[in-house]
PDB file of N, CA and C in Angstrom:
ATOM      1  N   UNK A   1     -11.183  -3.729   2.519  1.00  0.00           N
ATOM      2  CA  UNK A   1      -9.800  -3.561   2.888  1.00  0.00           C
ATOM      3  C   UNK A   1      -9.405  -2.102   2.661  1.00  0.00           C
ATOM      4  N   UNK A   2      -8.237  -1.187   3.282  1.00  0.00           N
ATOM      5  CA  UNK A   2      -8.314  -0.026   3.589  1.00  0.00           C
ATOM      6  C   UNK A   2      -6.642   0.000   3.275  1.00  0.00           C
ATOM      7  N   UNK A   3      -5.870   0.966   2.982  1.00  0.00           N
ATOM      8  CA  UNK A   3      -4.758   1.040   2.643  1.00  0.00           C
ATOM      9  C   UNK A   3      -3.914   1.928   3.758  1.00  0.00           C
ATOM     10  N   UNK A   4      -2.888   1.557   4.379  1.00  0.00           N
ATOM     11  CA  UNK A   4      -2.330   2.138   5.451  1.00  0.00           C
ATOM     12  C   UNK A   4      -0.827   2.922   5.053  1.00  0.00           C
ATOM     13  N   UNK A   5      -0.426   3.333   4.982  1.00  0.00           N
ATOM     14  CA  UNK A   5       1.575   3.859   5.212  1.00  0.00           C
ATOM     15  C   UNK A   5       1.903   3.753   6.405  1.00  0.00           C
ATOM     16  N   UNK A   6       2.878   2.452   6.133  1.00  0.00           N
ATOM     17  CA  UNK A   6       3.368   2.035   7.330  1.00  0.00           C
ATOM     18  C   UNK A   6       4.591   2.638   7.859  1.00  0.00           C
ATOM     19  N   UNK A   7       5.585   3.540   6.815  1.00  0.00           N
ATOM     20  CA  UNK A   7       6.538   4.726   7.772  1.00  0.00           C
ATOM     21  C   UNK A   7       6.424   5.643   5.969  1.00  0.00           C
ATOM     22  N   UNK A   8       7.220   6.519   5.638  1.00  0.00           N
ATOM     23  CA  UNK A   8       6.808   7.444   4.867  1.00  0.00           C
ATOM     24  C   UNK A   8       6.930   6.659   3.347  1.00  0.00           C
ATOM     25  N   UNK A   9       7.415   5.533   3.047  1.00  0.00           N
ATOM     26  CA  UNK A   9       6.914   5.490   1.435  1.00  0.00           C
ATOM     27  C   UNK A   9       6.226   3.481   1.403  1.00  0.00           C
ATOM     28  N   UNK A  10       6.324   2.860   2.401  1.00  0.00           N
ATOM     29  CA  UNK A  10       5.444   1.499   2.018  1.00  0.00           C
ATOM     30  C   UNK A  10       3.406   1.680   2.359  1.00  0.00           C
ATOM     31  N   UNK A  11       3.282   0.852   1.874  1.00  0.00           N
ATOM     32  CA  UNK A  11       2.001   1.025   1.988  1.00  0.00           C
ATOM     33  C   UNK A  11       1.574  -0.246   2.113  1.00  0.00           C
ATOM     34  N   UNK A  12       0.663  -0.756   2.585  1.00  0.00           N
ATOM     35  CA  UNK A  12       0.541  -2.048   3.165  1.00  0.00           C
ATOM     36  C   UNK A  12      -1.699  -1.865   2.887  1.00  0.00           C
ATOM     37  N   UNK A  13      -1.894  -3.384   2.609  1.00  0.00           N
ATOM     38  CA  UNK A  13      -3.451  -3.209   2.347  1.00  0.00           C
ATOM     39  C   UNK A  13      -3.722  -4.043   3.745  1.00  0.00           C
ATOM     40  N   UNK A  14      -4.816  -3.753   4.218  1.00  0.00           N
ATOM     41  CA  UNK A  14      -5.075  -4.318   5.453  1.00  0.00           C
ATOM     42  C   UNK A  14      -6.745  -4.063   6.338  1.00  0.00           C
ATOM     43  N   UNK A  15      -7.385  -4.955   6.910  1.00  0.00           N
ATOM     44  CA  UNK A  15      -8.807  -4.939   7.263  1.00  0.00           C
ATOM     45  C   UNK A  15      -8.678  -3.172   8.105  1.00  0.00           C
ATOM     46  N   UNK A  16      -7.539  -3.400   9.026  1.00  0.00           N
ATOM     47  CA  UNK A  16      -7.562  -2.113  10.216  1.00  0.00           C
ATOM     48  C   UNK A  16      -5.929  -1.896  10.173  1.00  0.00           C
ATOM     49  N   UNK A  17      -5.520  -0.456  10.834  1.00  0.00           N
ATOM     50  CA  UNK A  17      -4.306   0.072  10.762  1.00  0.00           C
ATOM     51  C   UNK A  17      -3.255  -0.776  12.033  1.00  0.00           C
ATOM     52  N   UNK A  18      -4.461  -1.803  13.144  1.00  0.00           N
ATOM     53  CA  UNK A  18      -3.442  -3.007  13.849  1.00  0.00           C
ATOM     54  C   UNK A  18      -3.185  -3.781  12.752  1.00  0.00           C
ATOM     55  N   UNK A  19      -3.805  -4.467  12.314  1.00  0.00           N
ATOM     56  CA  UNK A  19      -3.450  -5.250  11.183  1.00  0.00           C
ATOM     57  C   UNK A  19      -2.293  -4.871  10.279  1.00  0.00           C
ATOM     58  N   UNK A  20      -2.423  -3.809   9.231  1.00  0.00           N
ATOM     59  CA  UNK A  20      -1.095  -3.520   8.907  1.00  0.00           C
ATOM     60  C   UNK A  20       0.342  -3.064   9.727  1.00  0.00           C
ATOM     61  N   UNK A  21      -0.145  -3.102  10.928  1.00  0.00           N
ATOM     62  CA  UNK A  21       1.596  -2.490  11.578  1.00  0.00           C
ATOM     63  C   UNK A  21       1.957  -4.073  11.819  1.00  0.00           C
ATOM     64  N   UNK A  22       0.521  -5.260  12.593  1.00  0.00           N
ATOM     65  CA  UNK A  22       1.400  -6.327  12.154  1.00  0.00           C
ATOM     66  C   UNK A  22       2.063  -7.557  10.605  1.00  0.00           C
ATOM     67  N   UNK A  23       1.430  -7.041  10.135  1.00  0.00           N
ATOM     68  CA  UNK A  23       1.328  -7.712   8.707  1.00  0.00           C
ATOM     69  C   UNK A  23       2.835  -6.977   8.724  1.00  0.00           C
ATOM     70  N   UNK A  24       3.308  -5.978   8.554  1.00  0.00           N
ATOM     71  CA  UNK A  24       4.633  -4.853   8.180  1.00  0.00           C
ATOM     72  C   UNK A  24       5.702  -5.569   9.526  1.00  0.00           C
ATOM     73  N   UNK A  25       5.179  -5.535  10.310  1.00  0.00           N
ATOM     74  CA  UNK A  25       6.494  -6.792  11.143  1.00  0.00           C
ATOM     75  C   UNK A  25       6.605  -7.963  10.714  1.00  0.00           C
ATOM     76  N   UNK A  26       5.799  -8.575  10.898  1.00  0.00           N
ATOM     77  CA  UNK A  26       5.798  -9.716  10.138  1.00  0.00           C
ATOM     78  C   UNK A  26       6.855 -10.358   8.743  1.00  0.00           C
ATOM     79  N   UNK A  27       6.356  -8.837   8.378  1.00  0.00           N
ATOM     80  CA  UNK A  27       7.082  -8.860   7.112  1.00  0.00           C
ATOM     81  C   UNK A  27       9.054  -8.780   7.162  1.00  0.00           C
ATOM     82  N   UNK A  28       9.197  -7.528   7.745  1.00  0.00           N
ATOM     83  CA  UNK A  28      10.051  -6.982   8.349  1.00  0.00           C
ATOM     84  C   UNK A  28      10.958  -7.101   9.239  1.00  0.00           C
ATOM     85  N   UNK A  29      10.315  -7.575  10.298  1.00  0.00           N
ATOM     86  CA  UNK A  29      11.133  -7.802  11.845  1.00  0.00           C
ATOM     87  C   UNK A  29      11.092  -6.702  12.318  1.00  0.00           C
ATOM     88  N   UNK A  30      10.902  -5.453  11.402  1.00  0.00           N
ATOM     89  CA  UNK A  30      10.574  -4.090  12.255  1.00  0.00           C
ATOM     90  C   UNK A  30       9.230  -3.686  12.895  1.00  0.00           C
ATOM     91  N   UNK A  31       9.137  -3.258  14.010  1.00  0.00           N
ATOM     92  CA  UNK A  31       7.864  -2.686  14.316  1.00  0.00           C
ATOM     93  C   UNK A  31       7.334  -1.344  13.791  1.00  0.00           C
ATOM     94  N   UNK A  32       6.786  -1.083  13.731  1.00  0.00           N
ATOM     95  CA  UNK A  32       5.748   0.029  13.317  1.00  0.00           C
ATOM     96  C   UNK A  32       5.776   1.426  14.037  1.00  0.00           C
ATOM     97  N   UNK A  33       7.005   1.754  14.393  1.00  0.00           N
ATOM     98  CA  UNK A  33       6.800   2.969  15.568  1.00  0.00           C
ATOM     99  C   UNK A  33       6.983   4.058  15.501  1.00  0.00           C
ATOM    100  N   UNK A  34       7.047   4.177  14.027  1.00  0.00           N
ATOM    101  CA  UNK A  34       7.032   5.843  13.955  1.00  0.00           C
ATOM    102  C   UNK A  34       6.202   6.493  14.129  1.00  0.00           C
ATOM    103  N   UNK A  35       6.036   8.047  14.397  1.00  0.00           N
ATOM    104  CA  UNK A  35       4.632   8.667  14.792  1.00  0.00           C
ATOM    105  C   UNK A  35       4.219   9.041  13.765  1.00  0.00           C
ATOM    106  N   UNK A  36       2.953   8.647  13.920  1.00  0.00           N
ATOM    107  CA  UNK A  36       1.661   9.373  13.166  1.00  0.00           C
ATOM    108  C   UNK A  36       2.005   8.336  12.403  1.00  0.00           C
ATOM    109  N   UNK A  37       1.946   6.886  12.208  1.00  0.00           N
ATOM    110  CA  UNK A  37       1.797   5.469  11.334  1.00  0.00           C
ATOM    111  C   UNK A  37       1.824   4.443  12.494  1.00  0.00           C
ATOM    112  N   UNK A  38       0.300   3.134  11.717  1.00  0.00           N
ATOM    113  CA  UNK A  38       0.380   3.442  10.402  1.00  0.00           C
ATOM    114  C   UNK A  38      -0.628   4.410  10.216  1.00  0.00           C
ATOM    115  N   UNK A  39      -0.808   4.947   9.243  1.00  0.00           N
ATOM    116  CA  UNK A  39      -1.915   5.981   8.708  1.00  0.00           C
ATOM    117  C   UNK A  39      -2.669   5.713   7.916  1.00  0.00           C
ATOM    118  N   UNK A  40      -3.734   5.864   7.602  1.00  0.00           N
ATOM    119  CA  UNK A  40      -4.645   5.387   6.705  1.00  0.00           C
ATOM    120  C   UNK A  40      -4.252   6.722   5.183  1.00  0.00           C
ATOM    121  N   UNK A  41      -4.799   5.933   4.630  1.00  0.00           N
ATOM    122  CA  UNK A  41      -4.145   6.619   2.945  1.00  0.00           C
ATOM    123  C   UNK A  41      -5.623   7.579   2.502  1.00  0.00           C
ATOM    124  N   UNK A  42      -6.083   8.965   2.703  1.00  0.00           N
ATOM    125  CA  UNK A  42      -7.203   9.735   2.115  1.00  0.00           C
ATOM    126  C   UNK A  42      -7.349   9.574   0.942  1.00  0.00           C
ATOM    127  N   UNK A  43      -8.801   9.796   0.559  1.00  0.00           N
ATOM    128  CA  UNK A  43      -9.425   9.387  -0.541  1.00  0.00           C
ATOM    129  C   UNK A  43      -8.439  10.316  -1.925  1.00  0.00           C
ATOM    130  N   UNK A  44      -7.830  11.265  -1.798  1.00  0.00           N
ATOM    131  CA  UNK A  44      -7.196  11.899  -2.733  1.00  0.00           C
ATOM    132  C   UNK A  44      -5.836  11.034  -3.261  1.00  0.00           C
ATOM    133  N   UNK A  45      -5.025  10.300  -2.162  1.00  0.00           N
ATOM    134  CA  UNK A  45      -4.258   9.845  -2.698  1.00  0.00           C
ATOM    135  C   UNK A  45      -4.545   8.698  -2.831  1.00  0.00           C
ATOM    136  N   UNK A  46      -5.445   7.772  -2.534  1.00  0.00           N
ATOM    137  CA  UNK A  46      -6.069   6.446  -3.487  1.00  0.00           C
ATOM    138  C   UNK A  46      -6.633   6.999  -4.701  1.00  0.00           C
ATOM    139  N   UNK A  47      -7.365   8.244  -4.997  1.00  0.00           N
ATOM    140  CA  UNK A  47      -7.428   8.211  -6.823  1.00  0.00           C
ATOM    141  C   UNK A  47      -6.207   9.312  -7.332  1.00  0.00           C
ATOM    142  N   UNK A  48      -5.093   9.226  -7.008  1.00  0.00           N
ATOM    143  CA  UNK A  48      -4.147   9.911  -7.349  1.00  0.00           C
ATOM    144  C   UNK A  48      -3.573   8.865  -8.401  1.00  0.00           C
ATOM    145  N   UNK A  49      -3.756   9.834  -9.703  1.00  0.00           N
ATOM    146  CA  UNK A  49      -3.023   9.061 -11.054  1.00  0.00           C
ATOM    147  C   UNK A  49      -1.435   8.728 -10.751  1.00  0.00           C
ATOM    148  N   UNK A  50      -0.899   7.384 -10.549  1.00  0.00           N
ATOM    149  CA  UNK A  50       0.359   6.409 -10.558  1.00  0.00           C
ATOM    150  C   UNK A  50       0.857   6.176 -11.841  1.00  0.00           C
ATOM    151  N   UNK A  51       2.161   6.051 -12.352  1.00  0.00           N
ATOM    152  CA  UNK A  51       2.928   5.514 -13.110  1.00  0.00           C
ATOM    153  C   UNK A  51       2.147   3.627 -12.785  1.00  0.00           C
ATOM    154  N   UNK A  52       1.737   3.397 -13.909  1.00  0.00           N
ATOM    155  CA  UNK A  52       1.360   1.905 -13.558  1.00  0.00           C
ATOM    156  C   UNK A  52       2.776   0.953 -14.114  1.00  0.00           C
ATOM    157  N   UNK A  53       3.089   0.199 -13.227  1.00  0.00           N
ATOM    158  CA  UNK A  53       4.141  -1.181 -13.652  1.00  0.00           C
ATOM    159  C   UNK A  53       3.898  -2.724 -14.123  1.00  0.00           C
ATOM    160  N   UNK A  54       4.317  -2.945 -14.668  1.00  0.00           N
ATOM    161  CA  UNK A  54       4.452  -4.577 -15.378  1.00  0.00           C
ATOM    162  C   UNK A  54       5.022  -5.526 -14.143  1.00  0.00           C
ATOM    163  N   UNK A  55       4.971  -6.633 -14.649  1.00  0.00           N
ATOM    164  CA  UNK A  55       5.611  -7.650 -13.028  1.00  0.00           C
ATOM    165  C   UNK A  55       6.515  -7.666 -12.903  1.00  0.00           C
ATOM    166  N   UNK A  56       7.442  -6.916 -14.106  1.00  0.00           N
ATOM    167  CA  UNK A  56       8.630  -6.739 -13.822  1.00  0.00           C
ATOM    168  C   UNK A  56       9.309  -5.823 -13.381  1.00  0.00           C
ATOM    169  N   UNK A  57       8.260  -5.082 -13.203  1.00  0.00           N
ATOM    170  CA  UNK A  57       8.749  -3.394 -12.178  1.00  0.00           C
ATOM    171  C   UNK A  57       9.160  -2.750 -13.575  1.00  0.00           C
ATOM    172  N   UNK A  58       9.061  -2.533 -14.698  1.00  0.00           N
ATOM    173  CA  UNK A  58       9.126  -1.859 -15.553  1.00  0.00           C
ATOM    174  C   UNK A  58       7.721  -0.800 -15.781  1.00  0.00           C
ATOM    175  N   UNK A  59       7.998   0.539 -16.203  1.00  0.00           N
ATOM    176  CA  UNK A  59       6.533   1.197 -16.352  1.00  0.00           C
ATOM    177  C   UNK A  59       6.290   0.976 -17.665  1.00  0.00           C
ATOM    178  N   UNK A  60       5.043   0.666 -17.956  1.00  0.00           N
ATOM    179  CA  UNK A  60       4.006   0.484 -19.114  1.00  0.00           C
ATOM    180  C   UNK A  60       3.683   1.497 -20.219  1.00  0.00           C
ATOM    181  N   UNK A  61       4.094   3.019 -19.361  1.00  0.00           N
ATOM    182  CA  UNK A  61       3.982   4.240 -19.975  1.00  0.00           C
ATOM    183  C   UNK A  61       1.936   3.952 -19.916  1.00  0.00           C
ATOM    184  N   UNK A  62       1.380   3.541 -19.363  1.00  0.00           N
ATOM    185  CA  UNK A  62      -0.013   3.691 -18.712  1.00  0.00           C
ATOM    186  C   UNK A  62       0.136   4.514 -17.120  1.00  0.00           C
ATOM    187  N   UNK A  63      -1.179   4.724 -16.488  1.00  0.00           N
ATOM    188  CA  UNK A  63      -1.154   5.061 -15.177  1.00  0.00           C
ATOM    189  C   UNK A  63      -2.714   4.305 -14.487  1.00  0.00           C
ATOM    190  N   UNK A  64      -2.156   4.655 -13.604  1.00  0.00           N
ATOM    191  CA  UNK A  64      -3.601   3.468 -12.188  1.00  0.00           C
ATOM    192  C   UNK A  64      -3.731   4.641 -11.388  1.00  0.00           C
ATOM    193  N   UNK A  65      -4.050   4.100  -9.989  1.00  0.00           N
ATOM    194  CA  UNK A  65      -4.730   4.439  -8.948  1.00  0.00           C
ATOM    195  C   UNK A  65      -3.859   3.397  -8.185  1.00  0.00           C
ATOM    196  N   UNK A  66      -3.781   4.072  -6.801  1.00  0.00           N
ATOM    197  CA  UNK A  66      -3.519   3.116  -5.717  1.00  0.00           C
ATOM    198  C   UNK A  66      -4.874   2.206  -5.292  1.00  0.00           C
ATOM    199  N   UNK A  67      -5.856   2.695  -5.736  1.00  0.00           N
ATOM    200  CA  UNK A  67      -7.432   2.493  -5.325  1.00  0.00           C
ATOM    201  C   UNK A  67      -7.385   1.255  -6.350  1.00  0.00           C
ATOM    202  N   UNK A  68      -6.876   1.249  -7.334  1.00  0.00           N
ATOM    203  CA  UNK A  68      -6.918   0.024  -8.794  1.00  0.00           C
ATOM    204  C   UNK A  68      -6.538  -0.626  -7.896  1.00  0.00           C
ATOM    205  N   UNK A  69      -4.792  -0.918  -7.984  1.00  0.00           N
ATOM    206  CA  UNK A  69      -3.816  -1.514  -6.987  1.00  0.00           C
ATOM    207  C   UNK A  69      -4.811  -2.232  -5.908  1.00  0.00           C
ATOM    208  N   UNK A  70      -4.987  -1.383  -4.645  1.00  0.00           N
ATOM    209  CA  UNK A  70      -5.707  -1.905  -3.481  1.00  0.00           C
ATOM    210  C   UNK A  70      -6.945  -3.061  -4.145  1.00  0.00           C
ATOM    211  N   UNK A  71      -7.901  -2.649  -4.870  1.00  0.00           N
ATOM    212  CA  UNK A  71      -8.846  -3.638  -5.638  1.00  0.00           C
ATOM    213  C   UNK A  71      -8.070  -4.647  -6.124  1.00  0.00           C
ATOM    214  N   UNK A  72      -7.514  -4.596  -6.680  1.00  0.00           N
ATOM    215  CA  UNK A  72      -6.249  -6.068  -7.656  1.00  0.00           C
ATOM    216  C   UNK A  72      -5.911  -6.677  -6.044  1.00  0.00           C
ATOM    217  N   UNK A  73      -5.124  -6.276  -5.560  1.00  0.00           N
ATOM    218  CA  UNK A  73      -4.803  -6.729  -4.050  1.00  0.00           C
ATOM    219  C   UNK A  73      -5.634  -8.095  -3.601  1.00  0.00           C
ATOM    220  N   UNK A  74      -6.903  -7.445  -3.267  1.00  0.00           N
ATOM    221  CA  UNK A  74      -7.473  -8.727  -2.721  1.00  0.00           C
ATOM    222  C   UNK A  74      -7.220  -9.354  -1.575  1.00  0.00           C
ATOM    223  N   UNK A  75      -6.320  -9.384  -1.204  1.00  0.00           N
ATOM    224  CA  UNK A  75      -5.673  -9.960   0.771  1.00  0.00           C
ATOM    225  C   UNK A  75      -4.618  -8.994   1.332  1.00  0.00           C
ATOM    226  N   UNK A  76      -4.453  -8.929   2.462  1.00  0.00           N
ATOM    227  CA  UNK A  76      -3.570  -8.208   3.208  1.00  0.00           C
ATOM    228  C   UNK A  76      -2.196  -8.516   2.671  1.00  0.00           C
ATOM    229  N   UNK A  77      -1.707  -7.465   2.505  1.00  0.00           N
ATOM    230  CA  UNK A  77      -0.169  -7.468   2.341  1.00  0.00           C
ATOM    231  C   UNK A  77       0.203  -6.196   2.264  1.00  0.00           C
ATOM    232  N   UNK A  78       1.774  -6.012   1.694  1.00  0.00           N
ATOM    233  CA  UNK A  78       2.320  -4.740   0.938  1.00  0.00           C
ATOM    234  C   UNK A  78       1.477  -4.171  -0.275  1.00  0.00           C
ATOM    235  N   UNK A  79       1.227  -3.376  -0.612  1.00  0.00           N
ATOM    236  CA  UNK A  79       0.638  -3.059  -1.773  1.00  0.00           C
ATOM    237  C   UNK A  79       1.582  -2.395  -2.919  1.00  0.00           C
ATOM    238  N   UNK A  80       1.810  -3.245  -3.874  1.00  0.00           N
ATOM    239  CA  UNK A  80       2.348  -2.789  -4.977  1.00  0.00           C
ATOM    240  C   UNK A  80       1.457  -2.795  -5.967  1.00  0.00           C
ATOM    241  N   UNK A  81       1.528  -2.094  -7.198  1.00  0.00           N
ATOM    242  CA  UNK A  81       1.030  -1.297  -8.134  1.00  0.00           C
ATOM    243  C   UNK A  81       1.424  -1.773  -9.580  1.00  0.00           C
ATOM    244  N   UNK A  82       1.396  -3.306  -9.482  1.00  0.00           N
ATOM    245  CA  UNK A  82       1.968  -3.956 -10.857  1.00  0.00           C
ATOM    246  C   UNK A  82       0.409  -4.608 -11.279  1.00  0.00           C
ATOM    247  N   UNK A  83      -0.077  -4.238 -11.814  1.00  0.00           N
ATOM    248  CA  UNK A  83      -1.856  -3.882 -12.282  1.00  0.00           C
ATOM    249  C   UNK A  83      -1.584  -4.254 -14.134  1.00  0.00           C
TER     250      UNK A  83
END
């Protein structure tokens, strides 16, 4: 699974970048039409050190990876960072 930005701050995990623009409607009711998304996420900002969160959206005062995140993930969706 591959991590996409579906307009400038969601991020969505997904097999291919069709997949996340529909998974992100789906979600949404919005389509996917901004230019240049969705985009696939470069290897710098999947090991880019994150504020890591609790399930309660509180920070831990730890940090992750979006690359952690995406691994925890496991199926297509939004990708949040509560690790």
């Amino acid at each position: 699974m591959k991590a996409f930005h579906v307009d400038d701050e969601t991020i969505y995990a997904a097999p291919s970048a069709e997949d996340a623009a529909r998974q992100y409607e789906s979600d949404t009711g919005a389509a996917c039409e901004a230019e240049d998304y969705p985009r696939e996420l470069t290897d710098a900002e999947l090991d880019a050190s994150i504020p890591e969160m609790d399930e309660h959206e509180r920070l831990t005062g730890e940090s992750t990876t979006l690359r952690a995140c995406l691994a925890a993930l496991g199926e297509p969706g939004m990708l949040a960072c509560n690790v």
